[in-house]
Protein backbone atom coordinates (compact mmCIF):
# COMPACT_ATOMS: atom_id res chain seq x y z
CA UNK A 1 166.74 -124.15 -104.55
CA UNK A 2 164.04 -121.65 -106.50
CA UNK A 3 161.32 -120.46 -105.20
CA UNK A 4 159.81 -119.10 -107.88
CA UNK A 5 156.23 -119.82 -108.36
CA UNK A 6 154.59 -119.76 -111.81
CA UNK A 7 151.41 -117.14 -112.41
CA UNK A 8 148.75 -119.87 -112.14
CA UNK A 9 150.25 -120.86 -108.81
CA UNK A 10 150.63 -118.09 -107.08
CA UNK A 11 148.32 -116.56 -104.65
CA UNK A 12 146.54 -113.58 -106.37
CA UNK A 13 146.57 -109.94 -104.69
CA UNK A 14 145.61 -107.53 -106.93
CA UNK A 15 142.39 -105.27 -106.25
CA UNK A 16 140.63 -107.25 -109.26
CA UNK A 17 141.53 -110.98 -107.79
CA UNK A 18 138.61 -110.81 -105.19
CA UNK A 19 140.72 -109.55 -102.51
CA UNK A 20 143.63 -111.77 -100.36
CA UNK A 21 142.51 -115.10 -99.04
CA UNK A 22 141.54 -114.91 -95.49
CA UNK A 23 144.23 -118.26 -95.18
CA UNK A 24 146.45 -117.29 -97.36
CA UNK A 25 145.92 -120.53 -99.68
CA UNK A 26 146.26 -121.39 -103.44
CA UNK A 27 143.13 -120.89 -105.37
CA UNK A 28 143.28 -124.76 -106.47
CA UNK A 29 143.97 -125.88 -103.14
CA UNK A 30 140.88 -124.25 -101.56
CA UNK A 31 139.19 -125.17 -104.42
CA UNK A 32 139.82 -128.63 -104.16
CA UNK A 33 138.83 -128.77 -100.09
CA UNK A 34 135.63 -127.41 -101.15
CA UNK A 35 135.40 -130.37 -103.17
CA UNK A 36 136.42 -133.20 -100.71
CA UNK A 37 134.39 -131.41 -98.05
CA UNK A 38 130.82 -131.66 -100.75
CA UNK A 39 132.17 -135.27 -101.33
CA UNK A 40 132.33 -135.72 -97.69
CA UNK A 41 128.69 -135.20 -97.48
CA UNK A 42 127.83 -137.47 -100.23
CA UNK A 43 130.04 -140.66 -98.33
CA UNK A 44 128.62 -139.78 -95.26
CA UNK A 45 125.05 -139.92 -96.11
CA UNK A 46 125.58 -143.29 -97.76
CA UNK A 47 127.40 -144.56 -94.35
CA UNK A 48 124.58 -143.52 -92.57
CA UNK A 49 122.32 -144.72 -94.57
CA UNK A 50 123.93 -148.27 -94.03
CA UNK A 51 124.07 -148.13 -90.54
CA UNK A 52 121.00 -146.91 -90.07
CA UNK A 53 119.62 -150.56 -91.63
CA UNK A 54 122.62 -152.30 -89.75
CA UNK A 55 121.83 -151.24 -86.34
CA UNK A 56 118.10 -151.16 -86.73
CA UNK A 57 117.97 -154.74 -88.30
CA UNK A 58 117.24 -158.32 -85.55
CA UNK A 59 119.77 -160.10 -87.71
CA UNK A 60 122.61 -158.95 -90.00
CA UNK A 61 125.36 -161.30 -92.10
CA UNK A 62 128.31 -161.47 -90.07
CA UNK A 63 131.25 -159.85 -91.68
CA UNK A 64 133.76 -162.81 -90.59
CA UNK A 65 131.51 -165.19 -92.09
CA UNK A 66 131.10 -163.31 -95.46
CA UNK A 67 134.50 -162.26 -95.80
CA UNK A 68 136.81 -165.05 -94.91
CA UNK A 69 138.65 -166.05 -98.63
CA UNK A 70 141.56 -165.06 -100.00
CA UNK A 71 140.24 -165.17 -103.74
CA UNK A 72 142.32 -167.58 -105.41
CA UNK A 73 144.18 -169.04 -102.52
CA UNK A 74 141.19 -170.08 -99.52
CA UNK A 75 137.48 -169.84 -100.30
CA UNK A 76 137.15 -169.66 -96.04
CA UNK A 77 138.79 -170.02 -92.78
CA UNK A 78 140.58 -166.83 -93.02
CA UNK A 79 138.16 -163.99 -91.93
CA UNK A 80 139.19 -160.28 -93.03
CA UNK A 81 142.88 -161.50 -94.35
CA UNK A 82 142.49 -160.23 -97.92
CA UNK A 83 140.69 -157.11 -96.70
CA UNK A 84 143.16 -156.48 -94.28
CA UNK A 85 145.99 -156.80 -97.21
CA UNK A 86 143.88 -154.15 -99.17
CA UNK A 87 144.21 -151.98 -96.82
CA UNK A 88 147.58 -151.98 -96.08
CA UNK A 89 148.57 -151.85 -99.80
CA UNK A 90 146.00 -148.50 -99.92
CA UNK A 91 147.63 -146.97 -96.83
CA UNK A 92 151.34 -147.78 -98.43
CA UNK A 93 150.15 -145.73 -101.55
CA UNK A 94 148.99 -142.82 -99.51
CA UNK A 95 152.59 -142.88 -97.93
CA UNK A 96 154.50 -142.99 -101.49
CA UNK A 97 152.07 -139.94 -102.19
CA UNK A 98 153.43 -138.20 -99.24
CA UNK A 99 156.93 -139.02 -100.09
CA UNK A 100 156.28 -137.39 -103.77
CA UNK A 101 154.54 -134.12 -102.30
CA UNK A 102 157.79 -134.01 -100.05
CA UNK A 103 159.97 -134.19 -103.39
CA UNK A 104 158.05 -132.13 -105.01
CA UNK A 105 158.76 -129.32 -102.36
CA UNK A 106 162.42 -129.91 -102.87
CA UNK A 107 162.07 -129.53 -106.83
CA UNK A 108 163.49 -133.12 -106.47
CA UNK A 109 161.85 -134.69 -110.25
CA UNK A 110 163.02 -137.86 -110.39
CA UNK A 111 162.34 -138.40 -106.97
CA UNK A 112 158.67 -137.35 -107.34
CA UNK A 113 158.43 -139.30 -110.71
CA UNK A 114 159.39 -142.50 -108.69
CA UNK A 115 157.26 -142.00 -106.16
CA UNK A 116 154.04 -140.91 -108.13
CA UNK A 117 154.91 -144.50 -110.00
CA UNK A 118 154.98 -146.09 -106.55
CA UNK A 119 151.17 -145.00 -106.08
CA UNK A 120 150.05 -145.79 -109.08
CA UNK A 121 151.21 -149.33 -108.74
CA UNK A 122 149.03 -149.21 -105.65
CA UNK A 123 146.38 -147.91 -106.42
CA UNK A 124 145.93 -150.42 -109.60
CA UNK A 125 147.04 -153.31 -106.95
CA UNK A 126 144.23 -152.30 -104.51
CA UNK A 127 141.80 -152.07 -107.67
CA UNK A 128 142.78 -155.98 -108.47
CA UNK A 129 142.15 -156.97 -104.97
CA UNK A 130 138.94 -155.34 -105.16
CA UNK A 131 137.70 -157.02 -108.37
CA UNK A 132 138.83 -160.53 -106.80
CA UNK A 133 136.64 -159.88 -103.89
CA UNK A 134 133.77 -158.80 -105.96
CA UNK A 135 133.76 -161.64 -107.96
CA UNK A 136 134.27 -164.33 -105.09
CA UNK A 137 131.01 -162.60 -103.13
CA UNK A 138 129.32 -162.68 -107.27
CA UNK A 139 130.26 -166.61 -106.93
CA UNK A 140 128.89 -166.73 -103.56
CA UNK A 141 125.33 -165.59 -104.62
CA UNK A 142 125.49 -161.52 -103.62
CA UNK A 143 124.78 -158.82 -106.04
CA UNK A 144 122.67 -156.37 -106.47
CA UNK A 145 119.22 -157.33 -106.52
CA UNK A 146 119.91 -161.42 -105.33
CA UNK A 147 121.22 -163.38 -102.69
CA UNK A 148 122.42 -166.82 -101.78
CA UNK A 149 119.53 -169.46 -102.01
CA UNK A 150 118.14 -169.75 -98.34
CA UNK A 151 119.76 -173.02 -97.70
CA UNK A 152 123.14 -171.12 -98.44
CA UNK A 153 122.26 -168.12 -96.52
CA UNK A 154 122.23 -169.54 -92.98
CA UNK A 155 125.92 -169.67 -93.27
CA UNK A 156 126.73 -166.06 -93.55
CA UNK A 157 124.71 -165.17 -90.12
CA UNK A 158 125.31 -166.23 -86.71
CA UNK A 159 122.60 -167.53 -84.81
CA UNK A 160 119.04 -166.21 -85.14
CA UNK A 161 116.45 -164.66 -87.24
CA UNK A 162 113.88 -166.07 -89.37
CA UNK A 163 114.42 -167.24 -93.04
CA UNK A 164 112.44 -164.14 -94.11
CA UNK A 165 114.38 -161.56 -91.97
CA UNK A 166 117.61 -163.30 -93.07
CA UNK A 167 116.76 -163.14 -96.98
CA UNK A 168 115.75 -159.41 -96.40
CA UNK A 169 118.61 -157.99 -94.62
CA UNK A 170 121.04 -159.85 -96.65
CA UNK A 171 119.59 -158.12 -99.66
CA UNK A 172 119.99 -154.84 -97.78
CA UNK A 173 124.07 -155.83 -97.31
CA UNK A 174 124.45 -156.63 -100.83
CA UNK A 175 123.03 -153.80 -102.18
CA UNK A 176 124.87 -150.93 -100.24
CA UNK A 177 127.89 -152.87 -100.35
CA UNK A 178 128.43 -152.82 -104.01
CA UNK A 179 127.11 -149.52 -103.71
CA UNK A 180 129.64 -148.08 -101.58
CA UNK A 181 132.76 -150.00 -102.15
CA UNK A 182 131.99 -149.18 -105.88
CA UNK A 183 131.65 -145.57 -106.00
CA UNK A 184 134.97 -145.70 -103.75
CA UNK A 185 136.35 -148.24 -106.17
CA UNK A 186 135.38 -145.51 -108.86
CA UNK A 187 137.43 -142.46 -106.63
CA UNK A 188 140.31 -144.74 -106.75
CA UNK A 189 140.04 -145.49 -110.22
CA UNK A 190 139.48 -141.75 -111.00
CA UNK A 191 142.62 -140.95 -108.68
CA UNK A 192 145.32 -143.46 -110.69
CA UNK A 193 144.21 -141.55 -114.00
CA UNK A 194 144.55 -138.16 -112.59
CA UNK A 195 148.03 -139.36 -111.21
CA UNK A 196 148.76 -140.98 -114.29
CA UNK A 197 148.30 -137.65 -116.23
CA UNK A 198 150.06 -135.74 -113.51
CA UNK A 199 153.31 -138.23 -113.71
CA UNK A 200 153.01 -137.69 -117.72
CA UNK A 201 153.43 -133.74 -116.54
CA UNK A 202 156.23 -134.43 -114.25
CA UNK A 203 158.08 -136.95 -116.81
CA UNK A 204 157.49 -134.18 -119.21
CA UNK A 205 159.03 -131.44 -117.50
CA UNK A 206 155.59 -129.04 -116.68
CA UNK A 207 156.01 -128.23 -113.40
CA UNK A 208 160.12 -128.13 -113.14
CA UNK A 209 159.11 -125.45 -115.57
CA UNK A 210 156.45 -123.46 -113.65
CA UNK A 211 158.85 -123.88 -110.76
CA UNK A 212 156.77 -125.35 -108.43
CA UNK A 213 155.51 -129.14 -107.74
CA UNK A 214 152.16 -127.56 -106.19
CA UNK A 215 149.57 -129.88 -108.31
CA UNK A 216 151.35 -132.82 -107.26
CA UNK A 217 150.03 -131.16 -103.87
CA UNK A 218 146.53 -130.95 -104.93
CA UNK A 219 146.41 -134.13 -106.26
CA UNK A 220 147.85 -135.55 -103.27
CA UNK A 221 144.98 -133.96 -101.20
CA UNK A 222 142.21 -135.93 -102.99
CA UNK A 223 144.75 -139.45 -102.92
CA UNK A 224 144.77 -139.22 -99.01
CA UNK A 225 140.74 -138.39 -98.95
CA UNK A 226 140.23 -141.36 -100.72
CA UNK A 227 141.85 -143.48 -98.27
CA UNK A 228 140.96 -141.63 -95.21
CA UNK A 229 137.12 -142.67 -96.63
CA UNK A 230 138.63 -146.74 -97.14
CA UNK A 231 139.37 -146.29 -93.26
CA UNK A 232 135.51 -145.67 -92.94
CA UNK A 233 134.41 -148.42 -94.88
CA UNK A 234 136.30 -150.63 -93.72
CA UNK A 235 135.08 -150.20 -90.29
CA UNK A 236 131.37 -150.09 -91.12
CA UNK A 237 131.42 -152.79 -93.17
CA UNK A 238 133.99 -155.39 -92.50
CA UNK A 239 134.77 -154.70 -88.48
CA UNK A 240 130.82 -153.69 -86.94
């Protein structure tokens, strides 16, 4: 097997490359921890941000009362199904990306080609599911900016609270909802392309050339950030 690593790969040590890196890391790879770290900062503040207004709020909508469809199969009576089956389907990508970093470190293409397929097909698949649920809760009467009519409301909360409270704080849900799930829907969406181009690369020969499968790497850094950040949402909004 080569081990021969092309220029823009490898780690730089000459006295005009701003000295050896204190880990001993890739320049993209740092690079791109820098980036998932700022990004970090920007999912965490909108977290907080909702569970500051969960947890401070006398009533909240009940997530097994506003998500229990299966768009397209139940409209209720099956609470966090579908949202469980998004999950799994973005956790099952995030193992077909290990499997294609793993190739990739045995200069193994067509194994890495099939894989990198594999999570794209995911990634798209947890997209659908996505849209589906975004248009049921659209049906149901949440968006941003509106909510159910008040004699629909009452069915999304368990007991409690006045109309008023109930009208407010389902506003509140509705708005950081879309909010959230939509600028992760957007990471996800922004991941498939990027792995779309990088397949194109591998399909194409690029990195069997450069002798090293290290961007698959990279890419495969932000691809596992992304659903390490689902595992967050998921909790704050569909499990508290």
């Amino acid at each position: 097997m080569s081990t021969t690593v092309s220029q823009i790969d490898e780690v730089k040590t000459t006295p005009w490359s701003g000295g050896r890196s204190p880990f001993n890391v890739e320049y993209g790879k740092i690079m791109m921890w820098f980036f998932l770290l700022s990004d970090a900062f920007t999912f965490s503040s909108l977290l907080i941000s909702y569970g500051s207004l969960r947890f401070s709020a006398s009533v909240w909508p009940a997530a097994d009362k506003v998500f229990q469809s299966v768009p397209g199969l139940l409209d209720s009576g099956a609470p966090l199904v579908f949202v469980g089956l998004m999950t799994f389907i973005l956790i099952m990508s995030s193992v077909t990306m290990v499997l294609a970093v793993e190739a990739g470190h045995r200069n193994a293409k067509k194994e890495v080609l099939w894989w990198m397929v594999a999570t794209i097909i995911g990634g798209f698949m947890f997209l659908g599911c996505q849209a589906l649920e975004w248009s049921h809760l659209h049906h149901e009467g949440f968006w941003w900016g509106s909510t159910p009519a008040l004699e629909e409301l009452g069915k999304f909360f368990n007991a409690g609270g006045t109309d008023a409270a109930r009208h407010l704080t389902a506003q509140e849900f509705a708005n950081l909802f879309f909010t959230i799930t939509g600028f992760h829907g957007f990471h996800v969406f922004t991941g498939v392309i990027i792995n779309i181009i990088i397949t194109v690369n591998v399909l194409r020969g690029t990195y069997e050339k450069r002798g090293s499968y290290l961007m698959v790497e990279k890419v495969g850094l932000y691809w596992h950030f992304v659903d390490l950040v689902w595992v967050f949402v998921f909790t704050f909004f569909y499990l508290v």
